[in-house]
N, C-alpha and C. Protein backbone atom coordinates (compact mmCIF):
# COMPACT_ATOMS: atom_id res chain seq x y z
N UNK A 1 -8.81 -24.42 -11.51
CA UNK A 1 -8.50 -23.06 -11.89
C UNK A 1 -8.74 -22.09 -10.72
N UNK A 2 -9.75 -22.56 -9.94
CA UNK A 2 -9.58 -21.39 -9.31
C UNK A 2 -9.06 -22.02 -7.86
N UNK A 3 -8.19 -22.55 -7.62
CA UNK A 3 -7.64 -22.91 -6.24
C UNK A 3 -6.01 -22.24 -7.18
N UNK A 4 -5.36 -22.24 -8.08
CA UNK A 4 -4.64 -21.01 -8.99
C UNK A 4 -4.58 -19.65 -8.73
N UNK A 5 -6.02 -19.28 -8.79
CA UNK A 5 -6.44 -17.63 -8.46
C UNK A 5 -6.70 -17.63 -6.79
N UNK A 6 -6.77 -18.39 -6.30
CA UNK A 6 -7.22 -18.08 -4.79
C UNK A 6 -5.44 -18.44 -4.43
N UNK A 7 -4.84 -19.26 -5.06
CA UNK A 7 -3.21 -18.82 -4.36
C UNK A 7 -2.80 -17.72 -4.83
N UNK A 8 -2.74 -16.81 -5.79
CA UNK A 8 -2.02 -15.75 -6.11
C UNK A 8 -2.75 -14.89 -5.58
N UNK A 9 -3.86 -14.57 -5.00
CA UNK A 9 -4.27 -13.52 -4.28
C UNK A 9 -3.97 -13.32 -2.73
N UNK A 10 -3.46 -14.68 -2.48
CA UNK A 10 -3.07 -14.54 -0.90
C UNK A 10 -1.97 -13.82 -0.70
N UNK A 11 -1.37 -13.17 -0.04
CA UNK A 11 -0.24 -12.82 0.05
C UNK A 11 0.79 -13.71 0.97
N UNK A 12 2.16 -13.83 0.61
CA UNK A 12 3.51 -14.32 0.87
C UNK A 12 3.52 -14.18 2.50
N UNK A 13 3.70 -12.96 2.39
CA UNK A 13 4.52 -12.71 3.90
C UNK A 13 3.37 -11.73 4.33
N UNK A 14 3.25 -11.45 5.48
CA UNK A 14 2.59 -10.75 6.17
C UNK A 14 2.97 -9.32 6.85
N UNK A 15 2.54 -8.26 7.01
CA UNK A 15 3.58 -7.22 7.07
C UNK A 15 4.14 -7.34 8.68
N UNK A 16 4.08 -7.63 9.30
CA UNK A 16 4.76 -7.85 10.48
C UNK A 16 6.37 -8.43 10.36
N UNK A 17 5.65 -9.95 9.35
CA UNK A 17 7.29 -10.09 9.10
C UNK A 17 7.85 -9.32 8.32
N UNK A 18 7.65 -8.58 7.25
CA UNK A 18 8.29 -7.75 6.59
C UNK A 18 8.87 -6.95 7.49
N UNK A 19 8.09 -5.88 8.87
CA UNK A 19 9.24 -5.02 9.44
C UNK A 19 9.93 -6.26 10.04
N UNK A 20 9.90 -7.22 10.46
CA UNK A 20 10.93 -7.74 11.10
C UNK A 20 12.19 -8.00 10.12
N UNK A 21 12.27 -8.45 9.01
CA UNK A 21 13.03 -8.96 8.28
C UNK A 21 13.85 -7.32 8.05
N UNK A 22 13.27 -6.52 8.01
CA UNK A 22 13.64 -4.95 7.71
C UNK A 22 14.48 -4.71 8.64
N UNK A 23 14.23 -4.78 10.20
CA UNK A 23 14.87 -4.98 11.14
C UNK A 23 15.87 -5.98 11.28
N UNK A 24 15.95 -7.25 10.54
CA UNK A 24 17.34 -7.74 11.00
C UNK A 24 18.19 -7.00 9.43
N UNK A 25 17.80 -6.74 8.33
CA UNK A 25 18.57 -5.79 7.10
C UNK A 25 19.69 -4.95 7.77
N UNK A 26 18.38 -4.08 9.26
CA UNK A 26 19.13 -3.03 9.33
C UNK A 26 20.00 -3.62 10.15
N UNK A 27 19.98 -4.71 11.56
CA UNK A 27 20.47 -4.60 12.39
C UNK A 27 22.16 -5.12 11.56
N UNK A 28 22.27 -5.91 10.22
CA UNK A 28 23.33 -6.55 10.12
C UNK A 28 23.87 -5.11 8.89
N UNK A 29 22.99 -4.34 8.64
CA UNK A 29 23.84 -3.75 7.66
C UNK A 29 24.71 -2.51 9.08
N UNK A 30 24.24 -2.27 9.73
CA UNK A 30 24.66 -1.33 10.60
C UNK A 30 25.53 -2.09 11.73
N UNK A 31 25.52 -3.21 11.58
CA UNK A 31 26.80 -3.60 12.44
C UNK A 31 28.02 -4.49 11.85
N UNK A 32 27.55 -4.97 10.39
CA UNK A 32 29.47 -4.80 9.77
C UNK A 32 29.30 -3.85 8.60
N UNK A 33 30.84 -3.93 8.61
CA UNK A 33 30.91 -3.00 7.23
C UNK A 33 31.66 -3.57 6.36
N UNK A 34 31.84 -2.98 5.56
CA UNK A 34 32.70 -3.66 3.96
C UNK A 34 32.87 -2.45 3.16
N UNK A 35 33.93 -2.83 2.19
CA UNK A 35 34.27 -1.90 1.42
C UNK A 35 33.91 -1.08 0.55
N UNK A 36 32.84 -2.00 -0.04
CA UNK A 36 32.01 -1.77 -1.27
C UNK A 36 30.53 -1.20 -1.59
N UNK A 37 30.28 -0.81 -0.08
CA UNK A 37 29.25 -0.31 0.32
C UNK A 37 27.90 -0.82 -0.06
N UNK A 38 27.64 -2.56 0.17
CA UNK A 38 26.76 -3.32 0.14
C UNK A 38 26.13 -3.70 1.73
N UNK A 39 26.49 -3.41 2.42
CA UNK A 39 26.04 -3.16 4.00
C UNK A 39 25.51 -1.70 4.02
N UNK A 40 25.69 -0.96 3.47
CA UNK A 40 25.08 0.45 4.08
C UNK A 40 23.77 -0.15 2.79
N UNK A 41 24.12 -0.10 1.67
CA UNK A 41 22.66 -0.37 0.74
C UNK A 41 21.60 -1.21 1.64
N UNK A 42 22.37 -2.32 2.25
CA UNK A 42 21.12 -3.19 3.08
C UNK A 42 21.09 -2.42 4.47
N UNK A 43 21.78 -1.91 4.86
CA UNK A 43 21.21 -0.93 6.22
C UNK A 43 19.83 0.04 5.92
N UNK A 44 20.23 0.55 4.44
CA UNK A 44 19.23 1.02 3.75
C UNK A 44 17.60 0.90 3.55
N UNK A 45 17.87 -0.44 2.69
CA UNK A 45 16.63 -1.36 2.60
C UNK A 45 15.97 -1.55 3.73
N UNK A 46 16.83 -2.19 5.28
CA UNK A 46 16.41 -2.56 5.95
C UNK A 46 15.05 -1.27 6.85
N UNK A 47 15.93 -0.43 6.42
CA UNK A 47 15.53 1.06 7.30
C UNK A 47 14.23 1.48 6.67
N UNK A 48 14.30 1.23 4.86
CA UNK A 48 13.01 1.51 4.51
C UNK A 48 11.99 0.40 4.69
N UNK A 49 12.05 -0.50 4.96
CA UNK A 49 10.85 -1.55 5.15
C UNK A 49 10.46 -1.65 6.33
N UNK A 50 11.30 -1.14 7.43
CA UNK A 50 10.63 -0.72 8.67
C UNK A 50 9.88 0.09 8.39
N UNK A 51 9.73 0.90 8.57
CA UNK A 51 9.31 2.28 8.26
C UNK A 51 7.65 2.13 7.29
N UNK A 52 8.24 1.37 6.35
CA UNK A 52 7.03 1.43 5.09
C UNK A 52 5.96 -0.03 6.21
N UNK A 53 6.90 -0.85 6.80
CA UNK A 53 5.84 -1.75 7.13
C UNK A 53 5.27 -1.16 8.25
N UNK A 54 5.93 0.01 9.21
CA UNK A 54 5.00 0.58 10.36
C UNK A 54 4.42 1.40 9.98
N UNK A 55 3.94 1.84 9.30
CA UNK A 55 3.37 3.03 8.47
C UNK A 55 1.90 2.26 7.95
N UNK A 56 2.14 0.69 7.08
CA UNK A 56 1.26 0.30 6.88
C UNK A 56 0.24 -0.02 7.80
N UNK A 57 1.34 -0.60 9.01
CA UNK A 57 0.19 -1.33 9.61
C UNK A 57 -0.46 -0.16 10.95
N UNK A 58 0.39 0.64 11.00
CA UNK A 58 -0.34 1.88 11.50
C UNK A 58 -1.67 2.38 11.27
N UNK A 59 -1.38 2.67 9.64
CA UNK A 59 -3.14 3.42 9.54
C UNK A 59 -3.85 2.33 8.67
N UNK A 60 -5.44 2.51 9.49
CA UNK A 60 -6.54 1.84 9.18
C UNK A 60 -7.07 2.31 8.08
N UNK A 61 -7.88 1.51 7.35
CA UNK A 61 -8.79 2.11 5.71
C UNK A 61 -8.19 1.54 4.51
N UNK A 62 -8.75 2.03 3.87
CA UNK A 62 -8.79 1.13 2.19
C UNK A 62 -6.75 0.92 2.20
N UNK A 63 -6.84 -0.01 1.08
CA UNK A 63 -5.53 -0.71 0.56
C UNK A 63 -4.63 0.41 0.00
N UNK A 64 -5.62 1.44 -0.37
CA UNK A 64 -5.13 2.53 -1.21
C UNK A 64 -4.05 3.19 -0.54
N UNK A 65 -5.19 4.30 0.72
CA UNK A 65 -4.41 5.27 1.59
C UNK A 65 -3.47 4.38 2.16
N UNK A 66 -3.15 3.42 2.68
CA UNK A 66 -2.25 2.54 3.34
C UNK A 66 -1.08 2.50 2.41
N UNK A 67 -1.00 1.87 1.57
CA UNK A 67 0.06 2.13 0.18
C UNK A 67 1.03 3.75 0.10
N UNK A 68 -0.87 4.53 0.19
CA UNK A 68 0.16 5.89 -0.64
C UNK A 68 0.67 6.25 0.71
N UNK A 69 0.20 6.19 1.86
CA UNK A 69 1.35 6.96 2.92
C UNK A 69 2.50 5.90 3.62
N UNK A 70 2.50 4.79 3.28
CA UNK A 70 3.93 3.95 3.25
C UNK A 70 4.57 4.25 2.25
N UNK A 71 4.59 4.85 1.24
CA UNK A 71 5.22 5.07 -0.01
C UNK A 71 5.62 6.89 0.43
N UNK A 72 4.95 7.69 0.79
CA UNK A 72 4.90 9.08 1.26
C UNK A 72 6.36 9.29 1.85
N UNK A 73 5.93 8.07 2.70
CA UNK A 73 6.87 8.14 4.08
C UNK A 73 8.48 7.70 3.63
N UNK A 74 8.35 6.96 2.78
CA UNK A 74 9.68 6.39 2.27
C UNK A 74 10.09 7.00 1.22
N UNK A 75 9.10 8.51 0.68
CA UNK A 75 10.36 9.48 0.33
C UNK A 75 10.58 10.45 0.94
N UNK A 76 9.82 10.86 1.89
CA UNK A 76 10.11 11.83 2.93
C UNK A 76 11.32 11.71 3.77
N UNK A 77 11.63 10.57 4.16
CA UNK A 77 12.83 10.29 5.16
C UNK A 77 14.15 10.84 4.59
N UNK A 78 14.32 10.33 3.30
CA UNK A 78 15.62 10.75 3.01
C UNK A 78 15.99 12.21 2.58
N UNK A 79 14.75 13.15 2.63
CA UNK A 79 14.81 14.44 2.22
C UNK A 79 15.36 15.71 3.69
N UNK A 80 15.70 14.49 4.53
CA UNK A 80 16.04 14.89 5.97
C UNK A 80 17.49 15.29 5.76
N UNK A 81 17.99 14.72 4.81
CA UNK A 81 19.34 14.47 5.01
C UNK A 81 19.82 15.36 4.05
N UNK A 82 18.99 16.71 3.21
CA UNK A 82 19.02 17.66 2.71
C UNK A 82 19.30 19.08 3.39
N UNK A 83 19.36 20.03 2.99
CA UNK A 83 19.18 21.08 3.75
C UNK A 83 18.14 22.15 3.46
N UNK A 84 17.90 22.70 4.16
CA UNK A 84 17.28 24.05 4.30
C UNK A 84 15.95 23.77 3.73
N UNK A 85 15.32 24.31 2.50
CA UNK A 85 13.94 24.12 1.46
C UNK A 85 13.72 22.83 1.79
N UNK A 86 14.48 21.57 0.88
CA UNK A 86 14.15 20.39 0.77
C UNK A 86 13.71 19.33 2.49
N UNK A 87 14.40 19.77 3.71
CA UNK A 87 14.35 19.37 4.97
C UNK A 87 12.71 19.56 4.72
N UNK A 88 12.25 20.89 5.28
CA UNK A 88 11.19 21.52 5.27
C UNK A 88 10.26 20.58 4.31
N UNK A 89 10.29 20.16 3.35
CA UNK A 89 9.30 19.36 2.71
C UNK A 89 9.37 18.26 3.13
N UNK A 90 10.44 17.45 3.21
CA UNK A 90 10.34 15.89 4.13
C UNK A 90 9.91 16.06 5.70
N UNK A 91 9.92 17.21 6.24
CA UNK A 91 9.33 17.12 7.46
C UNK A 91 7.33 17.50 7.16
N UNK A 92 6.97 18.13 6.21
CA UNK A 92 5.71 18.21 6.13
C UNK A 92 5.27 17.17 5.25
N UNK A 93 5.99 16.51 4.87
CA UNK A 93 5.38 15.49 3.80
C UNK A 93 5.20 13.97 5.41
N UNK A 94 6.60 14.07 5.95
CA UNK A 94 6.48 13.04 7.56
C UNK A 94 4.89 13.83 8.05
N UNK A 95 4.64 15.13 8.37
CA UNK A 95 3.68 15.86 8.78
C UNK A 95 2.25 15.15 8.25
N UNK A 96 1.70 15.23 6.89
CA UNK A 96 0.91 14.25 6.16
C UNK A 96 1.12 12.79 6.71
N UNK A 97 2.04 11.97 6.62
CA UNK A 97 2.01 11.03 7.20
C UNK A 97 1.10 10.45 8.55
N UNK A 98 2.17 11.26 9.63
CA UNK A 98 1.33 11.51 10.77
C UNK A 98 0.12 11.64 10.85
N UNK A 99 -0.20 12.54 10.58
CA UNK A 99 -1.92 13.22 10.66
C UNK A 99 -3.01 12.34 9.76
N UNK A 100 -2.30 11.51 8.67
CA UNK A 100 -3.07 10.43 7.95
C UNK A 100 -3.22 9.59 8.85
N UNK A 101 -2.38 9.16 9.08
CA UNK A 101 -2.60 7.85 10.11
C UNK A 101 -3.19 7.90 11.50
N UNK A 102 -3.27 8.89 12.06
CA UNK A 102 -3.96 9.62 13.41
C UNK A 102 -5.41 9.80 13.13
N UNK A 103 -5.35 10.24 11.76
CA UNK A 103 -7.25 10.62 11.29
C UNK A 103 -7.36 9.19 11.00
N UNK A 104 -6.80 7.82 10.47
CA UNK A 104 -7.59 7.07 10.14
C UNK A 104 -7.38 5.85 11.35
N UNK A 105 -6.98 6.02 12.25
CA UNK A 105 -6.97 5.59 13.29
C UNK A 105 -8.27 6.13 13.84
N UNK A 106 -8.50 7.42 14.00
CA UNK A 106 -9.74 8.17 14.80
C UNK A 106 -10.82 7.75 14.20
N UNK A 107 -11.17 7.98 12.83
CA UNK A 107 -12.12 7.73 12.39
C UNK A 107 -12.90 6.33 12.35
N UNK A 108 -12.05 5.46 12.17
CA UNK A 108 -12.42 3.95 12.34
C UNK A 108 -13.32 3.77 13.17
């Protein structure tokens, strides 16, 4: 029973490969295209798991803060592509990001 619980607590993949795998998402959704717009969805994906996996492995400290500003960050990005009000909040919400990960880098 418990060689059961000691496999489900390990984790699968490791976040390194995750941005990598994110990185080939993006590299193949952004270099063909198709009609049906299932290459831009995985250009998509690919773009957010970069992002969420450099983010993770960026800042140091509990499981928690690591989570909530890879998650921060991956709704901030697309609020870029808004205008005026909404920009302004995905750039201070990226802003939080930053400065999370800079303080828990420092502090360590």
């Amino acid at each position: 029973m418990d060689a059961l619980q000691k496999h489900r607590s390990s984790p699968t993949l490791s976040e390194s490969s995750i941005v990598l795998i994110g990185l080939v998402f993006a590299i193949v959704g952004l270099t063909f295209r198709d009609s049906f717009g299932f290459m831009s969805l995985l250009a998509a994906l690919g773009i957010g798991l970069v992002v969420a996996g450099v983010v993770y492995l960026a800042v140091e400290g509990p499981e928690l803060i690591r989570l909530s500003l890879a998650f921060i960050s991956l709704v901030a990005l697309p609020l870029f592509a808004y205008g005026s009000l909404v920009r302004w909040i995905g750039a201070v919400l990226i802003g939080v990001v930053v400065v999370g990960a800079l303080y828990s880098r420092i502090s360590e």
